[in-house]
Protein backbone atom coordinates (compact mmCIF):
# COMPACT_ATOMS: atom_id res chain seq x y z
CA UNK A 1 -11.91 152.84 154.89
CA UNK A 2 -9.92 151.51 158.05
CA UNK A 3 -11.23 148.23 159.10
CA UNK A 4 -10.85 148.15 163.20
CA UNK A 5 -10.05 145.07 165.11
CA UNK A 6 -13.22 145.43 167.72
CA UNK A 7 -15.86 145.55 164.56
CA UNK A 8 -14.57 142.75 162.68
CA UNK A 9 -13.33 140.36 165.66
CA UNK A 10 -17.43 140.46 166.31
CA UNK A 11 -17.78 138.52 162.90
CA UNK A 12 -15.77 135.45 164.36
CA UNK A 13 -18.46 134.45 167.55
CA UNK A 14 -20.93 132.45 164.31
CA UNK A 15 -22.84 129.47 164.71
CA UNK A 16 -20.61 126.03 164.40
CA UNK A 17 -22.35 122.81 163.34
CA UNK A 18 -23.41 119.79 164.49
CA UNK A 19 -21.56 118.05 161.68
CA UNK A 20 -18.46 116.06 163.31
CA UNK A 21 -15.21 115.21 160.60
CA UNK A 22 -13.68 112.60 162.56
CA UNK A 23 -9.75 112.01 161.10
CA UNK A 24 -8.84 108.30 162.34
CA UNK A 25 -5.09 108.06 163.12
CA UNK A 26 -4.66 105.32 160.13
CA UNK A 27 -5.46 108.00 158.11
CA UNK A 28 -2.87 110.15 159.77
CA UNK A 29 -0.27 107.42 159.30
CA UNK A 30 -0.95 107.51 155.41
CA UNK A 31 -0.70 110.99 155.31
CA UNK A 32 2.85 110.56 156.96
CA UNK A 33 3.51 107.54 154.79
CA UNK A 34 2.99 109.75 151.71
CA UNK A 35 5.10 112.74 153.27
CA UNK A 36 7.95 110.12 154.22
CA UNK A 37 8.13 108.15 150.12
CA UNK A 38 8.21 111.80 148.30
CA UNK A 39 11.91 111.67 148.22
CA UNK A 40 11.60 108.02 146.65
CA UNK A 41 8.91 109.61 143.89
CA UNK A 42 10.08 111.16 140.85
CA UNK A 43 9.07 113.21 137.70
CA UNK A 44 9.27 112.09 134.50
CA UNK A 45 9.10 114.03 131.05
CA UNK A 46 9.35 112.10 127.92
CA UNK A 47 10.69 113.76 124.45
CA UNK A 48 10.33 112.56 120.94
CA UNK A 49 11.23 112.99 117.40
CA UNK A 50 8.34 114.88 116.46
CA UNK A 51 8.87 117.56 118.99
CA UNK A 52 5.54 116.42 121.30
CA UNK A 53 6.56 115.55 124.94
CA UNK A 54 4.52 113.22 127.74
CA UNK A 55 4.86 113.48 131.52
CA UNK A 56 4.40 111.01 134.35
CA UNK A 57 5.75 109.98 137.26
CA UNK A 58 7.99 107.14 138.40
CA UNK A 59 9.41 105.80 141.80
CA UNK A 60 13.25 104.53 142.76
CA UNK A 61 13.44 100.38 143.43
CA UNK A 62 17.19 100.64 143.92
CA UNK A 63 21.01 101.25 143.21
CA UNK A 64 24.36 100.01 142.95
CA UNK A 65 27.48 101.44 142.41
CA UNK A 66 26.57 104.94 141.82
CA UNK A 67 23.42 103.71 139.69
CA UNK A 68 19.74 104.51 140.18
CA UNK A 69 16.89 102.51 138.99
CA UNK A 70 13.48 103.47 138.87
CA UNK A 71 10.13 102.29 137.62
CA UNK A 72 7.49 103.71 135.88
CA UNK A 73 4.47 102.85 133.33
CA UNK A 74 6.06 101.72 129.93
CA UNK A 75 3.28 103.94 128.04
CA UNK A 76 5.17 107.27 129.24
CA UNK A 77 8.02 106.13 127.09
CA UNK A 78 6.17 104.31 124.20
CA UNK A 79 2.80 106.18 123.30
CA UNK A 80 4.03 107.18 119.99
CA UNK A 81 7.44 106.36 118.07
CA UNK A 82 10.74 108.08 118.30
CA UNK A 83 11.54 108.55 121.63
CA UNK A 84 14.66 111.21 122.20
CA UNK A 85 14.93 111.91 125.60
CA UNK A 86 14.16 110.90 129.20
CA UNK A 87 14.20 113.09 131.89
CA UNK A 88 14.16 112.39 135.47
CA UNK A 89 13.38 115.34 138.26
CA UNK A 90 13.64 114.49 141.89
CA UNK A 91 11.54 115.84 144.45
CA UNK A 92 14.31 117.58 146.74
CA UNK A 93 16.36 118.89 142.75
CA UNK A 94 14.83 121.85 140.36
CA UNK A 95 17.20 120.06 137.98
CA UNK A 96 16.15 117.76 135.03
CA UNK A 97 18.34 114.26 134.72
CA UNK A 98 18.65 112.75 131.83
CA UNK A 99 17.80 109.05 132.22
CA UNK A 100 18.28 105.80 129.94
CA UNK A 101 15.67 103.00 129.53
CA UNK A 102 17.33 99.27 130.64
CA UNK A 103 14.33 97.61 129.53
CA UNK A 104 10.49 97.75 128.78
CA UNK A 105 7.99 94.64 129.95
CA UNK A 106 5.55 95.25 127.00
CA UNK A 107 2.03 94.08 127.48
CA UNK A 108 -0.40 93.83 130.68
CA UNK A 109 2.58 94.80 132.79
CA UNK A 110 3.44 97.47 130.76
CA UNK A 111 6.48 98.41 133.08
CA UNK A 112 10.02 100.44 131.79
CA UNK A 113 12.76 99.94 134.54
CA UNK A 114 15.57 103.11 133.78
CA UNK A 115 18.85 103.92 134.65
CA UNK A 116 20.79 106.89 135.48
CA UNK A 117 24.20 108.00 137.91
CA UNK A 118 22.71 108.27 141.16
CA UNK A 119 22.82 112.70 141.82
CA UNK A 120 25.68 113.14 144.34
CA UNK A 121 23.73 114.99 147.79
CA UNK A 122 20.12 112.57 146.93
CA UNK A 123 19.10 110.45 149.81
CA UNK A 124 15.87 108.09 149.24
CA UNK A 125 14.40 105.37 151.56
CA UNK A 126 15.03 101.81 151.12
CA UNK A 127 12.54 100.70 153.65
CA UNK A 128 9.29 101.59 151.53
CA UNK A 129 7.38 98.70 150.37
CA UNK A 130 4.71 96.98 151.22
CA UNK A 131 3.42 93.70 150.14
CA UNK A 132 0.12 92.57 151.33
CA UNK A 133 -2.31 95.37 150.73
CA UNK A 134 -5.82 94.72 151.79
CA UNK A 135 -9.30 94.88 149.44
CA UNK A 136 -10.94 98.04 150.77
CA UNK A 137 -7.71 99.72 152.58
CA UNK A 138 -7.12 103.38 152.19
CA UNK A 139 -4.61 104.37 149.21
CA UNK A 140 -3.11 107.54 147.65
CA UNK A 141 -0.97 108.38 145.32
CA UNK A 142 2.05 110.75 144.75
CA UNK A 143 1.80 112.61 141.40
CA UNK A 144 -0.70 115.28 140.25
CA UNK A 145 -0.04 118.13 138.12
CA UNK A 146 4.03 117.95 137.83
CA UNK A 147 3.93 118.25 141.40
CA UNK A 148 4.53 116.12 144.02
CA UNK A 149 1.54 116.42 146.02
CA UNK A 150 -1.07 113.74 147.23
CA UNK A 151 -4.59 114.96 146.55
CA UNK A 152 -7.67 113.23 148.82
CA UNK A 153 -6.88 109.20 149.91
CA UNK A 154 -9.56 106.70 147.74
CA UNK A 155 -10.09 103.04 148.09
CA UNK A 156 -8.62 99.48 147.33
CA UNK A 157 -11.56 98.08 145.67
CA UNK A 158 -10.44 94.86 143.93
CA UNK A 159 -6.85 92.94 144.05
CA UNK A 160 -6.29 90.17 141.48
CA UNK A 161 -3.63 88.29 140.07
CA UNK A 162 -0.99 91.46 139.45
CA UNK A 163 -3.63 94.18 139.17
CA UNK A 164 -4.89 96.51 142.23
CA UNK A 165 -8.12 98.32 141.48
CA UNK A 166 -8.75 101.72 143.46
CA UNK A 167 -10.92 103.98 143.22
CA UNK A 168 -9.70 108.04 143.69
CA UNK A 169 -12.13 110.76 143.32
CA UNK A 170 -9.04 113.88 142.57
CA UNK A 171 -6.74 111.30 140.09
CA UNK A 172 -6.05 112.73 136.59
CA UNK A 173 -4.66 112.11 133.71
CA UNK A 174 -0.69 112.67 133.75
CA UNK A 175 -0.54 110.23 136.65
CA UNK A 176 0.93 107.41 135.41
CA UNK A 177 3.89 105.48 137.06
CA UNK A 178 3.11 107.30 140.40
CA UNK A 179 3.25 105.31 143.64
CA UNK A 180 0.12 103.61 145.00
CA UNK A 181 0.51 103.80 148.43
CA UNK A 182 -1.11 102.39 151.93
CA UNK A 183 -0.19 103.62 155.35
CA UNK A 184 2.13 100.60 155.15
CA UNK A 185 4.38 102.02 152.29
CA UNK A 186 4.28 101.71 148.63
CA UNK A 187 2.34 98.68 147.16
CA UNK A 188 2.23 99.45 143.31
CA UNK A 189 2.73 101.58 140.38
CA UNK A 190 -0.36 103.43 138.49
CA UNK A 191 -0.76 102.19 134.75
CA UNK A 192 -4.79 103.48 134.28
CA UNK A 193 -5.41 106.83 135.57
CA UNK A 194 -8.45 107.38 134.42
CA UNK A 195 -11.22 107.82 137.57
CA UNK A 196 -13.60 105.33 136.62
CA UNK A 197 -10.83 102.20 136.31
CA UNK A 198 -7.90 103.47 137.79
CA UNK A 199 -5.68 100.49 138.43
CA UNK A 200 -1.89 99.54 139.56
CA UNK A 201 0.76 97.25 138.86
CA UNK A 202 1.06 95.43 142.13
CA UNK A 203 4.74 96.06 144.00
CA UNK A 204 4.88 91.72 144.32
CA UNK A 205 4.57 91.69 140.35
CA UNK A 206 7.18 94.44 140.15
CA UNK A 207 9.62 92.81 142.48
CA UNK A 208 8.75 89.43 140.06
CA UNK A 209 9.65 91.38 136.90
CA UNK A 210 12.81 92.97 137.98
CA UNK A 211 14.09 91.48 141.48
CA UNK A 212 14.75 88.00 139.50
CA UNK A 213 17.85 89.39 137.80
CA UNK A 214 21.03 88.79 139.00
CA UNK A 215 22.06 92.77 138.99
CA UNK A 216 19.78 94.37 142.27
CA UNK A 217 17.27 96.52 140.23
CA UNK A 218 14.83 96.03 143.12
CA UNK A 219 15.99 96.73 146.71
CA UNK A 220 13.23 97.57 148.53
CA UNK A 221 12.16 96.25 152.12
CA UNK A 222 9.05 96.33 154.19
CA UNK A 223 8.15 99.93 154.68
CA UNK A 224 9.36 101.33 158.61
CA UNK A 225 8.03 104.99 159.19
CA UNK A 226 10.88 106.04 161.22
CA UNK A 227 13.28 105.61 158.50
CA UNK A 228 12.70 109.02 157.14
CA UNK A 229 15.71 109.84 154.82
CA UNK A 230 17.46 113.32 154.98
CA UNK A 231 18.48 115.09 152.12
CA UNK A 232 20.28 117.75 150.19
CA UNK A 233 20.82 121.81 150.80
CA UNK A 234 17.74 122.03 148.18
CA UNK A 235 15.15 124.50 150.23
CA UNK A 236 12.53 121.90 148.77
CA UNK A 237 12.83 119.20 151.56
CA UNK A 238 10.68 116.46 152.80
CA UNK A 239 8.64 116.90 156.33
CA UNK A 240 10.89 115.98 159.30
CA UNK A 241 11.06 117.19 163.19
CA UNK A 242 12.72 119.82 161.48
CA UNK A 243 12.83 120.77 158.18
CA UNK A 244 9.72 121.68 156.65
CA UNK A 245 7.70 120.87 153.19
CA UNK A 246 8.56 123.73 150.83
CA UNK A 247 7.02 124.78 147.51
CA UNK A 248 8.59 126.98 145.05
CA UNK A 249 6.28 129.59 143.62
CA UNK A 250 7.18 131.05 140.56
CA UNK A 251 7.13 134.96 140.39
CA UNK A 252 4.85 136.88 138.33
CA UNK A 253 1.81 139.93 138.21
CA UNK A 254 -1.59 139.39 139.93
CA UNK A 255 -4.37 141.77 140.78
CA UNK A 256 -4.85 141.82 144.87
CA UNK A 257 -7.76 142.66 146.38
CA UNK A 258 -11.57 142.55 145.68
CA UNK A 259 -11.41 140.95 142.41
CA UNK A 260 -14.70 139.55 140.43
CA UNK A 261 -14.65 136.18 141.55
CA UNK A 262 -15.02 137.53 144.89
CA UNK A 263 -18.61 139.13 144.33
CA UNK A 264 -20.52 140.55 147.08
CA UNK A 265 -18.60 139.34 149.30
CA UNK A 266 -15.45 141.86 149.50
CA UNK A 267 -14.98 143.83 152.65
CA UNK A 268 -13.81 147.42 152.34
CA UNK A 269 -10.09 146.34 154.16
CA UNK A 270 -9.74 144.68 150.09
CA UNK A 271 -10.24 147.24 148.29
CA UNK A 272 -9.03 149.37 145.89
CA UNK A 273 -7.75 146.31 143.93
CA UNK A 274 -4.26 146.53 142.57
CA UNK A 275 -1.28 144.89 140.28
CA UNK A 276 1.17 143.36 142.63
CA UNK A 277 4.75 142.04 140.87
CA UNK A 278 6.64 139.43 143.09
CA UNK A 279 9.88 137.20 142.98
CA UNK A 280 10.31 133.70 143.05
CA UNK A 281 10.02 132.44 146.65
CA UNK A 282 9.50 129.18 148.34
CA UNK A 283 6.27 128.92 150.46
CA UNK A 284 5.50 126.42 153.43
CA UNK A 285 3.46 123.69 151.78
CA UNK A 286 1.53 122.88 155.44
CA UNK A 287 1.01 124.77 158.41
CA UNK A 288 3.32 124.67 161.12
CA UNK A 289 2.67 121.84 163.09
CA UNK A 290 2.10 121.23 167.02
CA UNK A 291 5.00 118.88 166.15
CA UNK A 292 7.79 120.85 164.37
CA UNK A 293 7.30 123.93 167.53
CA UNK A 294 7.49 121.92 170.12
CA UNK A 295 10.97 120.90 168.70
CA UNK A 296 12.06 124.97 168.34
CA UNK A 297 10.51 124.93 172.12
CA UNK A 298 12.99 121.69 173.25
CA UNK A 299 15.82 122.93 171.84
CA UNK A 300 15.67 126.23 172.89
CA UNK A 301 13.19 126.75 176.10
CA UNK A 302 11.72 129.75 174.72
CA UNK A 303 8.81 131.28 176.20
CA UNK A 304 5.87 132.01 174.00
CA UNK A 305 3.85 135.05 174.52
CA UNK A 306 0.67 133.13 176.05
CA UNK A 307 3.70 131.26 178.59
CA UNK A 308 4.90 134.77 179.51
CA UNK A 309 1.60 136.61 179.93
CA UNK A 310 -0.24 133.88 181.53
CA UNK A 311 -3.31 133.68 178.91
CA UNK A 312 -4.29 132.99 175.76
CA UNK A 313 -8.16 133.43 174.28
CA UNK A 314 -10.50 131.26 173.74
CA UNK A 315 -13.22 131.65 170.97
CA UNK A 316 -16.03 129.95 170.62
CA UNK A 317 -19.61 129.45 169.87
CA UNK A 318 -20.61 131.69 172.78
CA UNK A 319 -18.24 132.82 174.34
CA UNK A 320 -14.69 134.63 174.72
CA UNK A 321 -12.21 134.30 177.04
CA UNK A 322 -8.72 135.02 177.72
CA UNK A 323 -8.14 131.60 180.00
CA UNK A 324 -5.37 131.18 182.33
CA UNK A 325 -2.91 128.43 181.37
CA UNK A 326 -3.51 128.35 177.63
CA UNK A 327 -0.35 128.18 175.12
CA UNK A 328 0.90 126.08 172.22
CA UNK A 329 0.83 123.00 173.90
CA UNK A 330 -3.28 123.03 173.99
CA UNK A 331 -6.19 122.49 171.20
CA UNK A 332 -8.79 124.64 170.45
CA UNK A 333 -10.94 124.20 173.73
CA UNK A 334 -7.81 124.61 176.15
CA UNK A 335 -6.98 121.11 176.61
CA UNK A 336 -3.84 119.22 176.51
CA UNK A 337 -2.98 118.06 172.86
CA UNK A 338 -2.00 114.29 172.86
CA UNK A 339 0.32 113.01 170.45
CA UNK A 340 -1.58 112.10 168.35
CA UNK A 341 -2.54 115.84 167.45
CA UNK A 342 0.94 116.55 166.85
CA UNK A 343 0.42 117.00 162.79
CA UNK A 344 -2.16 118.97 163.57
CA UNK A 345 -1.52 123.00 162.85
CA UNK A 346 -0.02 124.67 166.07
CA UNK A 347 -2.37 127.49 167.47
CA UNK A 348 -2.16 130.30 170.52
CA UNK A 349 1.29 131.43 168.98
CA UNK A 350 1.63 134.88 168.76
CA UNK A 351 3.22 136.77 165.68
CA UNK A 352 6.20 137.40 167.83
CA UNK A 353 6.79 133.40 168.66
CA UNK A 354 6.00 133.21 164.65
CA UNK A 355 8.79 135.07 164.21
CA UNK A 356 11.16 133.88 166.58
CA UNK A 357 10.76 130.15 165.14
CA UNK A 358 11.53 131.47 162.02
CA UNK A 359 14.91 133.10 163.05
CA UNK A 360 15.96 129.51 164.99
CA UNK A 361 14.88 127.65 161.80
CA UNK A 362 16.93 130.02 159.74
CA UNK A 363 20.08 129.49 162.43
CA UNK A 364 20.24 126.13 162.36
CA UNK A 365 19.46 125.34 158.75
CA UNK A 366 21.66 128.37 157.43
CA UNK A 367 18.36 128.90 155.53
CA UNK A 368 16.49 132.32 155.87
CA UNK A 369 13.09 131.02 156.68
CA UNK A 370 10.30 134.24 157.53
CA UNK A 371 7.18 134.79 157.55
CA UNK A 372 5.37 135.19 153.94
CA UNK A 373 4.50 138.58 152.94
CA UNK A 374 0.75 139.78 152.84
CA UNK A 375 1.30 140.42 148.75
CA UNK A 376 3.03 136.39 149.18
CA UNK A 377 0.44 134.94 150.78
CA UNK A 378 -2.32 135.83 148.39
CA UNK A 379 0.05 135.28 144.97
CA UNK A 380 0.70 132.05 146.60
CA UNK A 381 -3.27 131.21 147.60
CA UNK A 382 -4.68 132.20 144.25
CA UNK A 383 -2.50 129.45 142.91
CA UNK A 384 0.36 131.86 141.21
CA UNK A 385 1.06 131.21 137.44
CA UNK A 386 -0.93 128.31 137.33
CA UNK A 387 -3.84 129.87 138.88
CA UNK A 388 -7.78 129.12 137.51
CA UNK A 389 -9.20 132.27 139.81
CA UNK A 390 -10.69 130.74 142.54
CA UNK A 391 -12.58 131.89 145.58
CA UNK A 392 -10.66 130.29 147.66
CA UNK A 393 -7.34 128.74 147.66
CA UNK A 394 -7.88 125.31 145.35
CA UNK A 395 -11.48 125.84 144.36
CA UNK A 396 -15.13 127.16 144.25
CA UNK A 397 -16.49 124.63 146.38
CA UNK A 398 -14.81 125.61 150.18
CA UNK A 399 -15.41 121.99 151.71
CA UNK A 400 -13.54 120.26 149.09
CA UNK A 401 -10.46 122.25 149.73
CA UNK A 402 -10.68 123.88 153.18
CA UNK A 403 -11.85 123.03 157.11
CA UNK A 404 -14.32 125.39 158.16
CA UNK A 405 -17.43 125.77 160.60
CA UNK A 406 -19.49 123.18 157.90
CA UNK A 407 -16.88 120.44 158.01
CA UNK A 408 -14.25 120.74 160.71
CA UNK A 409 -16.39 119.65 163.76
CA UNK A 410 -15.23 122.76 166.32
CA UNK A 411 -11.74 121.56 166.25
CA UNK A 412 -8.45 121.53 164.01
CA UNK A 413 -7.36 119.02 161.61
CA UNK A 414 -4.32 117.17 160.50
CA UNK A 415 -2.58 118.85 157.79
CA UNK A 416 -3.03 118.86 154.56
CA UNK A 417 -6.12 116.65 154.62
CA UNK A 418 -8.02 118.77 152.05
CA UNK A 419 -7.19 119.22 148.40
CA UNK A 420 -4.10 121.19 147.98
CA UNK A 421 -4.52 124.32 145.60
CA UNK A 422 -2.90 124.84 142.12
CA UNK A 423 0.22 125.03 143.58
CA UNK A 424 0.57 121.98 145.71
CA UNK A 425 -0.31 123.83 149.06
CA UNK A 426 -2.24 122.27 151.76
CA UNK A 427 -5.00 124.79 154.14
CA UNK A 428 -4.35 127.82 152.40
CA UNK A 429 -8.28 128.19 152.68
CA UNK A 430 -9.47 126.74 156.72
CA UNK A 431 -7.94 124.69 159.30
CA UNK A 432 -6.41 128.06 160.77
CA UNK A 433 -5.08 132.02 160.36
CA UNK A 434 -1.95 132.01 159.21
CA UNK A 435 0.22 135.34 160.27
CA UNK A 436 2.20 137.07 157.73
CA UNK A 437 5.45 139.50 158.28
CA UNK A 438 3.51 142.76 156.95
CA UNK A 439 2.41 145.80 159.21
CA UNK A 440 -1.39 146.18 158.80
CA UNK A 441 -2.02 149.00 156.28
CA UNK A 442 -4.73 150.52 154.04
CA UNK A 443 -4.72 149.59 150.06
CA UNK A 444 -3.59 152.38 147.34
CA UNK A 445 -4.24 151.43 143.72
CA UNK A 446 -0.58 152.25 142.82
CA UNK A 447 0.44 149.17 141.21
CA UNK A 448 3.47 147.42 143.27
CA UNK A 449 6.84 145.60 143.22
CA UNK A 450 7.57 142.91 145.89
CA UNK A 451 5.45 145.26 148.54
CA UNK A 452 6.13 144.26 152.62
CA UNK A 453 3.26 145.80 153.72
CA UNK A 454 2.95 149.47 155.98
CA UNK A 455 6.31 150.70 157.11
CA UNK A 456 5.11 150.56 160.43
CA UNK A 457 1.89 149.63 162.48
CA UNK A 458 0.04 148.49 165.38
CA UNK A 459 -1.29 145.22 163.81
CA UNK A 460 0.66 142.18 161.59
CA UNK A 461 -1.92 140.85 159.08
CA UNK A 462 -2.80 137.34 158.80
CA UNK A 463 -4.94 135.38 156.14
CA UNK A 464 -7.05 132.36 155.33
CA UNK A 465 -10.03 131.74 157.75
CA UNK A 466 -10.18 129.18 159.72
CA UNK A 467 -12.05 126.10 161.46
CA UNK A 468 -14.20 128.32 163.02
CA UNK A 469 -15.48 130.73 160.42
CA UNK A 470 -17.76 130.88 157.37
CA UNK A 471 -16.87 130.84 154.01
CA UNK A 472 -16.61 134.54 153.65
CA UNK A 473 -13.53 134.61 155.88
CA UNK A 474 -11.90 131.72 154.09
CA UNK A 475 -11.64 133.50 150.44
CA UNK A 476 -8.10 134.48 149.12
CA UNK A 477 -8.68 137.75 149.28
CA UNK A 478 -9.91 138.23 152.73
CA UNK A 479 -7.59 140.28 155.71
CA UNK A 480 -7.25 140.05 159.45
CA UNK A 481 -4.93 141.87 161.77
CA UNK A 482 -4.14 141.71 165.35
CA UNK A 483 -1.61 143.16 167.89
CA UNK A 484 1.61 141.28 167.42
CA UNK A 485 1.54 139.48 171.07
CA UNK A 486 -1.97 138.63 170.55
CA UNK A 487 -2.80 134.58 170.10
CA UNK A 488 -5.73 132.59 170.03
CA UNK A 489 -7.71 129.30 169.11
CA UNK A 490 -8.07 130.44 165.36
CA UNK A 491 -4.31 131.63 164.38
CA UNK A 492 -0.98 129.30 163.16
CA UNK A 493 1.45 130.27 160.84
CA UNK A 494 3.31 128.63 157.64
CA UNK A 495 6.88 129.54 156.66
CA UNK A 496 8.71 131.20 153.34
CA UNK A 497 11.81 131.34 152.21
């Protein structure tokens, strides 16, 4: 049955809470931190004789004449005898380097320092350390699931002799040798990961250990976060004014649509489920950001369609209204953004101006960036091969993962501030609509190869929910459509590839 825009955009005038989220900009700046010291992070798999493997993480300290060296904790190379292999994965390489260990600091330190030829096109960041941490600062870490993503910040709780107790709610096991990090840059490497005494090998005792030798093994400096390091053709690139965060999602079979997780809560628009087979593809892993359009806007002096029209609308508690003035460069009540917003997802952008940063992206990267498919977007949101069959993107429990009328205080939020989902994506679930490139278009149960939607259409679908809706418009499953020139308070977009 046809879902029509007038019925459903009803649903989106709910009640908003009283609760308030307020994000303070130091936790912005170790968000950024974190986004600027992935290239400096690396993956590391372990292989030995007996044909069992062990994976961690590890970060680069320095290099000289076409060498690398990089830390990580001694235990991911020595937790049981016979070690074959090491290999070392960058964050901006799919590839696999083989690695050799220059020496292991057995005991409390518990520290391996390896060696391999530095890779040819791989840039990293000298300027990344920090040295005086403080008892109670904000941390994270870089390192969760094979990936390099940065689940929820935690707390400094003790620092003492070479140790640096924190506490992190989201740390796992598998995180060992990942970066510690403040807002202030990197100030250790994890040895416990276990959430109850989770600890670090302070950067000072590092720098001890290895920066005493006469060959530079260490070459770090204080951390500056404007000396963000470029990086290779790879489409998975660090966050910069222009090229965006990208994850690669593996292909594979999914069933779209009302499926049982999704109970009661299915709308006809979902339904008939059906199998959906897609390609690898790369996926956006934040929102576009206020920040990254207005630099398509300064370089090119395009006109959105809220600039050209005059409008754009304004949803809230009470009210609608298409206000005079409105476009990309305001929040979600109409006024100016200030800088400090910029990281924030960019809203009243129509599907055409979606579009049209897309096609300048792709120009001046040689890229071809889009817009995700409909069949994409979901793949990507239920968390693709790895996925444990959510209700929404990352989880059962919507506040730990998404921004939405209980938690986001009537406004946006800085991205990627919730948990990311299986796949390392940030606000797949909340924070706002994304668009995607497919014509609106009724569901057949035909199963489906790569599908782009209706061949033609009225409305372009977008997905997710967003600050200002319930949970029932956040699930994975859950469609929206709208006229292609239409914007509003509610509605970003995220890139593919």
């Amino acid at each position: 049955m046809k879902v029509f825009a007038p019925k459903i955009l009803s649903w989106l005038f709910l009640l908003l809470p009283l609760a308030y989220a307020l994000r303070l900009p130091a936790q912005e700046r170790l968000i950024a931190a974190v986004e600027n010291l992935k290239p400096n992070t690396v993956a590391i798999t372990t292989k030995f004789a007996n044909g069992e493997s062990a994976n961690g993480f590890g970060f680069i300290t320095g290099e000289k004449d076409g060498k690398l060296y990089i830390v990580t904790a001694g235990h991911v190379l020595h937790n049981q005898e016979g070690l074959k292999s090491i290999l070392v994965q960058f964050y901006t390489s799919l590839r696999k380097y083989p690695a050799e260990e220059e020496t292991w600091f057995e005991g409390d330190d518990d520290l391996s320092l390896l060696t391999l030829p530095k890779p040819s096109d791989l840039s990293w960041q000298t300027q990344y350390a920090d040295f005086s941490p403080k008892a109670y600062g904000a941390v994270r870490f870089i390192g969760h699931n094979k990936d390099w993503v940065s689940p929820l910040a935690g707390e400094i709780t003790k620092i003492s002799n070479n140790r640096i107790n924190f506490i992190i709610g989201t740390i796992q096991p598998g995180t060992s040798g990942a970066p510690l990090l403040t807002e202030n840059g990197i100030i250790g490497l994890i040895l416990e990961d276990e959430k109850a005494a989770s600890y670090a090998l302070s950067l000072t005792r590092i720098r001890e250990l290895i920066g005493a030798a006469r060959y530079p093994y260490f070459g770090g400096s204080a951390y500056d976060p404007k000396a963000v390091s470029t990086t290779s053709d790879s489409p998975i690139m660090q966050p910069n004014s222009l090229v965006p965060a990208m994850v690669q999602v593996r292909g594979g079979t999914f069933t779209m649509g009302c499926t049982s997780e999704q109970g009661s809560d299915c709308s006809d628009d979902e339904k008939p489920s059906h199998q959906v087979t897609l390609r690898d593809f790369y996926l956006g892993q934040y929102e576009v950001t206020v920040r990254e359009f207005k630099a398509f806007i300064d370089a090119t002096n395009y006109q959105t369609d809220a600039e050209k029209e005059g409008t754009s609308l304004i949803l809230t508690e009470k009210s609608k209204e298409f206000r005079k003035g409105i476009n990309w460069r305001h929040d979600i009540a109409g006024n100016i953004r200030p800088s400090a917003e910029y990281n924030h997802p960019v809203i009243h952008v129509s599907w055409n101006d979606a579009t049209a940063y897309c096609e300048w992206l792709a120009g001046k990267t040689g890229k071809k960036y889009r817009l995700p498919t409909e069949a994409e977007w979901e793949y990507a949101a239920r968390g693709g091969q790895q996925t444990k069959n959510y209700k929404y993107a990352g989880g059962n429990e919507l506040s730990e993962v998404a921004w939405f009328t209980d938690n986001a205080g009537s406004k946006t939020h800085l991205v990627g501030g919730k948990r990311p989902n299986e796949l390392g994506l940030y606000d797949m679930s909340g924070n706002v609509w994304e668009w995607c490139q497919d014509w609106h278009g009724t569901y057949s149960s035909a199963s489906q190869t790569n599908p782009s939607g209706a061949g033609t259409g009225s409305y372009r679908v977008f997905r997710g929910g967003s600050w200002g809706l319930t949970a029932r418009f956040c699930r994975v499953s859950f469609r929206y459509f709208y006229a292609p020139a239409h914007r509003f308070n509610l509605l970003g977009f995220r890139l593919a590839l």
